[in-house]
Protein backbone atom coordinates (compact mmCIF):
# COMPACT_ATOMS: atom_id res chain seq x y z
CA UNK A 1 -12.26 90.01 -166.05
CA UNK A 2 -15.77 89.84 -165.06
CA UNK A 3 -18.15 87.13 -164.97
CA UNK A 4 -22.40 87.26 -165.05
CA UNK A 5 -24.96 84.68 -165.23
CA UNK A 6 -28.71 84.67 -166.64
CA UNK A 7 -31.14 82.45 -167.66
CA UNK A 8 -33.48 82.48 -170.54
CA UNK A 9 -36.87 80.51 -170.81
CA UNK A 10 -36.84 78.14 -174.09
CA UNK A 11 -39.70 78.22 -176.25
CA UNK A 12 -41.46 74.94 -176.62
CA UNK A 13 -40.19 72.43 -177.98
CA UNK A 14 -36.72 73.52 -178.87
CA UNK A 15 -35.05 71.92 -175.83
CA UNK A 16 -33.73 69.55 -178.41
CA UNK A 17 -32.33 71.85 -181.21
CA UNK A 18 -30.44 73.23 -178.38
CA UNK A 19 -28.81 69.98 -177.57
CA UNK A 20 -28.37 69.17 -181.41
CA UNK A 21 -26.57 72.52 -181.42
CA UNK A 22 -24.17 72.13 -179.06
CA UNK A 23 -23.28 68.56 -180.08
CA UNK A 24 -22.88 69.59 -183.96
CA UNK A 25 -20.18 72.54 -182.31
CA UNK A 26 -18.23 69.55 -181.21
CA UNK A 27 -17.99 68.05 -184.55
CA UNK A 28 -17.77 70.82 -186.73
CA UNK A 29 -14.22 71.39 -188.68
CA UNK A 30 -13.59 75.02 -189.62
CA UNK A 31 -16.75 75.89 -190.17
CA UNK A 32 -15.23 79.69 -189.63
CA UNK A 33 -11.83 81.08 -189.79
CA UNK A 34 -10.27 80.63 -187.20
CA UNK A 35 -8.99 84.37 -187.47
CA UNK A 36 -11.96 85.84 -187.97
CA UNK A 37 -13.65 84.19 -184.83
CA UNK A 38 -10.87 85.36 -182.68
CA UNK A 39 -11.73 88.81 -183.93
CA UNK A 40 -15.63 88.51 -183.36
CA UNK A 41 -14.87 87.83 -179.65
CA UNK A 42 -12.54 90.41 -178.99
CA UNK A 43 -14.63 92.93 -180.90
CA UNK A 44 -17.25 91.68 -178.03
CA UNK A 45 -14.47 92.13 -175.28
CA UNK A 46 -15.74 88.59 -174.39
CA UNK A 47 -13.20 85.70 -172.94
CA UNK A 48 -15.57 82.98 -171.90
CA UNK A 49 -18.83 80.95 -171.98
CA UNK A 50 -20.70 78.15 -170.88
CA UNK A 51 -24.46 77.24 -170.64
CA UNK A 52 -26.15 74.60 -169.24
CA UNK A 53 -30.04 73.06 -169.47
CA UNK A 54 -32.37 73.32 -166.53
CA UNK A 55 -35.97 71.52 -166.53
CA UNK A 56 -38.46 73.08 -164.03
CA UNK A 57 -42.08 72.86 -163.77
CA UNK A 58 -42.65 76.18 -165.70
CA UNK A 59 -40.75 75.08 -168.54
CA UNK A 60 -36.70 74.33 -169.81
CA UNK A 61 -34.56 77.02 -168.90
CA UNK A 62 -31.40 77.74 -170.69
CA UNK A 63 -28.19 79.12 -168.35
CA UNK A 64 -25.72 81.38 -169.96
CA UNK A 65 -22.24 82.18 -167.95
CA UNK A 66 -20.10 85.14 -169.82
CA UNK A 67 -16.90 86.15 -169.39
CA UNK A 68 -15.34 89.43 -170.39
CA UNK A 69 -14.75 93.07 -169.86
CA UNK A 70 -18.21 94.19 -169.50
CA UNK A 71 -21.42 92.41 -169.93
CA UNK A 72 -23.01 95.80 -172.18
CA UNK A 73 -19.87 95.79 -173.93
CA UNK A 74 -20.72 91.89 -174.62
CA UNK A 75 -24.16 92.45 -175.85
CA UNK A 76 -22.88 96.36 -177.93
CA UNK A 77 -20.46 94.43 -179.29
CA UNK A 78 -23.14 91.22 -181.08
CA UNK A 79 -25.31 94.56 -181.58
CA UNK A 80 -22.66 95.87 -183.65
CA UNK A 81 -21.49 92.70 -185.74
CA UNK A 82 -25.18 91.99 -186.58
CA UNK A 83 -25.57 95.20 -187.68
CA UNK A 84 -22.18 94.62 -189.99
CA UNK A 85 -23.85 91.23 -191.22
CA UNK A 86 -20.50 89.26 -189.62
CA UNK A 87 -21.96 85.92 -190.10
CA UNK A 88 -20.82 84.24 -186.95
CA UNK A 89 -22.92 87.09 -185.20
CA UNK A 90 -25.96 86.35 -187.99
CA UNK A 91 -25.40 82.89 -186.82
CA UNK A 92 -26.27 83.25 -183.29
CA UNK A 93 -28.69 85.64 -183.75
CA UNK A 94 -30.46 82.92 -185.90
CA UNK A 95 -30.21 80.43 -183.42
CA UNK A 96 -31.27 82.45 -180.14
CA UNK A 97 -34.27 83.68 -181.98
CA UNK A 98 -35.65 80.34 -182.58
CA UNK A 99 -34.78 78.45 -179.65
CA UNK A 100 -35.23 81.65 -177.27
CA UNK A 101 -37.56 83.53 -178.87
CA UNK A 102 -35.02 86.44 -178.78
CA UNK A 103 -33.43 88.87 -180.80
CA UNK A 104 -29.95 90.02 -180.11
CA UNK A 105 -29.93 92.66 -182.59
CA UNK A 106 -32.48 94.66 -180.53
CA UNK A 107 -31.30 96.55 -177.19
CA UNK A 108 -34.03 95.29 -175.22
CA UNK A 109 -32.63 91.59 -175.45
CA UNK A 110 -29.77 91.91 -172.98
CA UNK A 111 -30.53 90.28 -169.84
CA UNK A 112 -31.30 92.73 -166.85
CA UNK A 113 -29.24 91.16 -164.10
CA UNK A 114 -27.49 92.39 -160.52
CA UNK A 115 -25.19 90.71 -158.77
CA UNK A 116 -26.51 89.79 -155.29
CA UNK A 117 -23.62 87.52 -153.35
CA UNK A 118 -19.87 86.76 -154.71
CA UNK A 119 -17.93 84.83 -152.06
CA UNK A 120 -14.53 83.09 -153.13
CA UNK A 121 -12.53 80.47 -150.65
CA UNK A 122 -8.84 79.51 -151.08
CA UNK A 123 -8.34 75.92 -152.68
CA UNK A 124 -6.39 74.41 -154.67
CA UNK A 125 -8.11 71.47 -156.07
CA UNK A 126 -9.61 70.80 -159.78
CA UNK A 127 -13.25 72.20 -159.84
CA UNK A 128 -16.51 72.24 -161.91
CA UNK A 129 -18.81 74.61 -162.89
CA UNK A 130 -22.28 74.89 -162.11
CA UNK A 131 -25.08 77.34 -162.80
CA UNK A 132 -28.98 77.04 -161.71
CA UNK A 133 -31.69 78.99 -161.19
CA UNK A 134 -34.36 79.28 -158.29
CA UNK A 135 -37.71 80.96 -159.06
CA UNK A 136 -38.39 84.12 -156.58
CA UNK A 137 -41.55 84.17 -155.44
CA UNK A 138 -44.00 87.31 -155.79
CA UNK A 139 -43.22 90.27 -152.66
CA UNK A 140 -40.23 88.09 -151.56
CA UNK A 141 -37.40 90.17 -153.21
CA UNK A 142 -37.00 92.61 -150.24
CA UNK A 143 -36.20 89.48 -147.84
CA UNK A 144 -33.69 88.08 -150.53
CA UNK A 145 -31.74 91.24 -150.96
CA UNK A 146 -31.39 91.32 -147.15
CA UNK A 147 -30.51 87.74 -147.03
CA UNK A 148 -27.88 88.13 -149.57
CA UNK A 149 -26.45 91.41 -147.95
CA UNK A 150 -26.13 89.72 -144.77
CA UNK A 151 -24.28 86.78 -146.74
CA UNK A 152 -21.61 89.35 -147.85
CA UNK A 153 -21.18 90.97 -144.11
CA UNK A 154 -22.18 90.33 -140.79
CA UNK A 155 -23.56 86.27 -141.78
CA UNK A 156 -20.80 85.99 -144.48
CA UNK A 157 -19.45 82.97 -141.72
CA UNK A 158 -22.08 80.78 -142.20
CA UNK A 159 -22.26 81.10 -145.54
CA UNK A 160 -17.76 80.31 -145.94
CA UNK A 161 -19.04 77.30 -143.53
CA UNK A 162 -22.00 76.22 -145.91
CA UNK A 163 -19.81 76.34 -148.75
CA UNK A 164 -17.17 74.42 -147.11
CA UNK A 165 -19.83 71.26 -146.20
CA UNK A 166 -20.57 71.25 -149.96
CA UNK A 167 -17.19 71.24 -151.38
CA UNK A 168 -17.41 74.73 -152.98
CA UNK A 169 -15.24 77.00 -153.56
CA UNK A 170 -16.55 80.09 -155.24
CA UNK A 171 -20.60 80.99 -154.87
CA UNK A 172 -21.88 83.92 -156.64
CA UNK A 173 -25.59 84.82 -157.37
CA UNK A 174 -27.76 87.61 -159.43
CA UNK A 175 -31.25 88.85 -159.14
CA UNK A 176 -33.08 88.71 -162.93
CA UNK A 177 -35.85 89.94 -163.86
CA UNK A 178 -37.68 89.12 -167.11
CA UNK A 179 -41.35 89.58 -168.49
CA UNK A 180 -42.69 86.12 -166.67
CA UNK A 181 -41.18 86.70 -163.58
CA UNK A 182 -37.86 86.65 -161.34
CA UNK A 183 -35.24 84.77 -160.70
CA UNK A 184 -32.05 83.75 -158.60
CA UNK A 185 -29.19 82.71 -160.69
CA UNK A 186 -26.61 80.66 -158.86
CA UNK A 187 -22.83 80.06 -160.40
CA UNK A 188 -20.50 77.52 -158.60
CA UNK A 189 -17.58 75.98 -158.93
CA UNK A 190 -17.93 72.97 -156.63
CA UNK A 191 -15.02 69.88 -155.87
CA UNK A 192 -14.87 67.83 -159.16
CA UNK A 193 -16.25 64.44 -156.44
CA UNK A 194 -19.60 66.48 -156.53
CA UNK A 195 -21.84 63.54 -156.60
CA UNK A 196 -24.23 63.68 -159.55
CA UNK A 197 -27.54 62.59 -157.82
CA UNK A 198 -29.13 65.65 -156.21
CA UNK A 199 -30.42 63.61 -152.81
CA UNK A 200 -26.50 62.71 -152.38
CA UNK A 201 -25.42 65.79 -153.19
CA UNK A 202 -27.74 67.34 -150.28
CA UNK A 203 -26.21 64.89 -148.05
CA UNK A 204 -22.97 66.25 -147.89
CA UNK A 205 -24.34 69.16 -145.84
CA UNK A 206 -27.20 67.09 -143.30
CA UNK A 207 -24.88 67.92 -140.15
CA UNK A 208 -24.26 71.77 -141.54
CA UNK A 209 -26.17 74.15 -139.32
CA UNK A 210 -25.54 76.35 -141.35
CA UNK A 211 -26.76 74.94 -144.41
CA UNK A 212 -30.11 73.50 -142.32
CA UNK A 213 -30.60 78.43 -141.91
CA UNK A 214 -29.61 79.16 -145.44
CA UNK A 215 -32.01 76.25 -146.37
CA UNK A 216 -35.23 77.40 -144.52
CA UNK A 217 -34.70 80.50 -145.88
CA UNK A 218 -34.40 79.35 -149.37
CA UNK A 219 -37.46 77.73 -149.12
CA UNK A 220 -39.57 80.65 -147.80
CA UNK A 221 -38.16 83.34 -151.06
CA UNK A 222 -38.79 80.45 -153.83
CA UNK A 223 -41.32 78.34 -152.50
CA UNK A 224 -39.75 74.94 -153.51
CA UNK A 225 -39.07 72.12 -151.14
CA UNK A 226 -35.71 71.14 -149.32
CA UNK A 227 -34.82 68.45 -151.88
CA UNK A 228 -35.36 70.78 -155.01
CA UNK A 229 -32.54 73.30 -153.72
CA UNK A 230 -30.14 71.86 -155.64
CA UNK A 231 -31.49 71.19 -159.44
CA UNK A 232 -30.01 69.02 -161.42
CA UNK A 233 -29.02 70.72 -164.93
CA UNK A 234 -27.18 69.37 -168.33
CA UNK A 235 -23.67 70.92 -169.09
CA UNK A 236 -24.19 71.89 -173.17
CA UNK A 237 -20.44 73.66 -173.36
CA UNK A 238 -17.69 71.24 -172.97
CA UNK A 239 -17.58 70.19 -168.69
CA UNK A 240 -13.62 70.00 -168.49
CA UNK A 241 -11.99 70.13 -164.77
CA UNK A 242 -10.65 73.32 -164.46
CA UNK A 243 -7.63 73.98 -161.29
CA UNK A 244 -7.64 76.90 -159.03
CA UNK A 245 -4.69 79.08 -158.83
């Protein structure tokens, strides 16, 4: 099973209808079959999902973590049930069109993503999940892809020490690009104690050398400050502590 991570830029004012969504999903009493949604996903080979809200200065940002076979079999598979009229997949297309502006019927919509760092560390403690995104700045992708090779060889130490200082236990990233820029996409799954301010959270790693490196470096691709590196965002899928194997 595979997992990727995107982002998609929300079109104003919609940040709301998104939360509405989500919380009406909670509520909702067999609004479908339940046959005929367990069909839908395996027709899209697709095991998992969460999403999450980010705020940023360019605008709300909208996280998306899939699980599954393949992530074009994922996006094939919606292709194909929209093209069948399924209504769960006329559903979503509806509501991704006019919250995100995009349409999930058309090729072009699938997010073009590459996975840049995947580092896993043995624990056995309930975790949470956690996805964010950094803004790349303009000519810096050539240092980032050279930051994150090193962080999967010869510096993949300090970043197993970094991740131990914040409590986490799998870090994986992907490089995005979309028509208003790019983008670093960060997944975690962090010690379910994370503390929810972002200042404390930070703490936990003000005696890691190793964090005070990957910081600076941070700072030069994306151009935000020290205290922005790690963004507060708002779970929309159901945050339940999950346990390592």
């Amino acid at each position: 099973m595979g997992r990727w991570c995107y982002c998609s830029k929300v079109l104003p004012g919609k940040t709301n209808q998104i939360r509405e969504h989500w919380k009406s999903k909670e509520i909702q009493q067999d609004v479908y079959n339940q046959e005929d949604e367990e069909r839908f996903w395996e027709h899209l080979r697709m095991t998992g999902f969460d999403s999450w809200l980010q705020s940023t200065p360019n605008g709300d940002f909208m996280l998306h973590c899939l699980e599954g076979d393949s992530l074009g079999q994922i996006f094939k598979g919606l292709r194909e049930q929209i093209e069948t009229r399924n209504p769960i997949a006329l559903k979503l297309q509806h509501f991704y069109l006019t919250v995100l502006g995009k349409d999930y019927s058309l090729s072009d919509a699938a997010p073009s993503i590459e996975g840049l760092v995947d580092i896993s560390l043995p624990s056995s403690t309930e975790y949470i999940k956690r996805a964010f995104l950094y803004p790349l700045l303009p000519r810096k992708e050539g240092e980032h892809r050279y930051f994150s090779q090193q962080a999967m060889g010869e510096k993949r130490g300090r970043h197993e020490a970094m991740m131990c200082a914040f409590g986490v236990s799998h870090l994986s990233t992907w490089l995005q690009t979309t028509s208003h820029g790019k983008y670093v996409v960060v997944y975690t799954e962090r010690h379910i104690n994370t503390p929810q301010n972002p200042n404390s959270r930070l703490e936990q790693g003000q005696d890691s050398a190793e964090w005070s490196e990957i910081a600076s470096d941070l700072t030069s691709h994306t151009g935000l400050k020290m205290d922005e590196l790690s963004p507060d965002v708002e779970w929309l899928t159901p945050p339940l502590a999950c346990e390592n194997n």
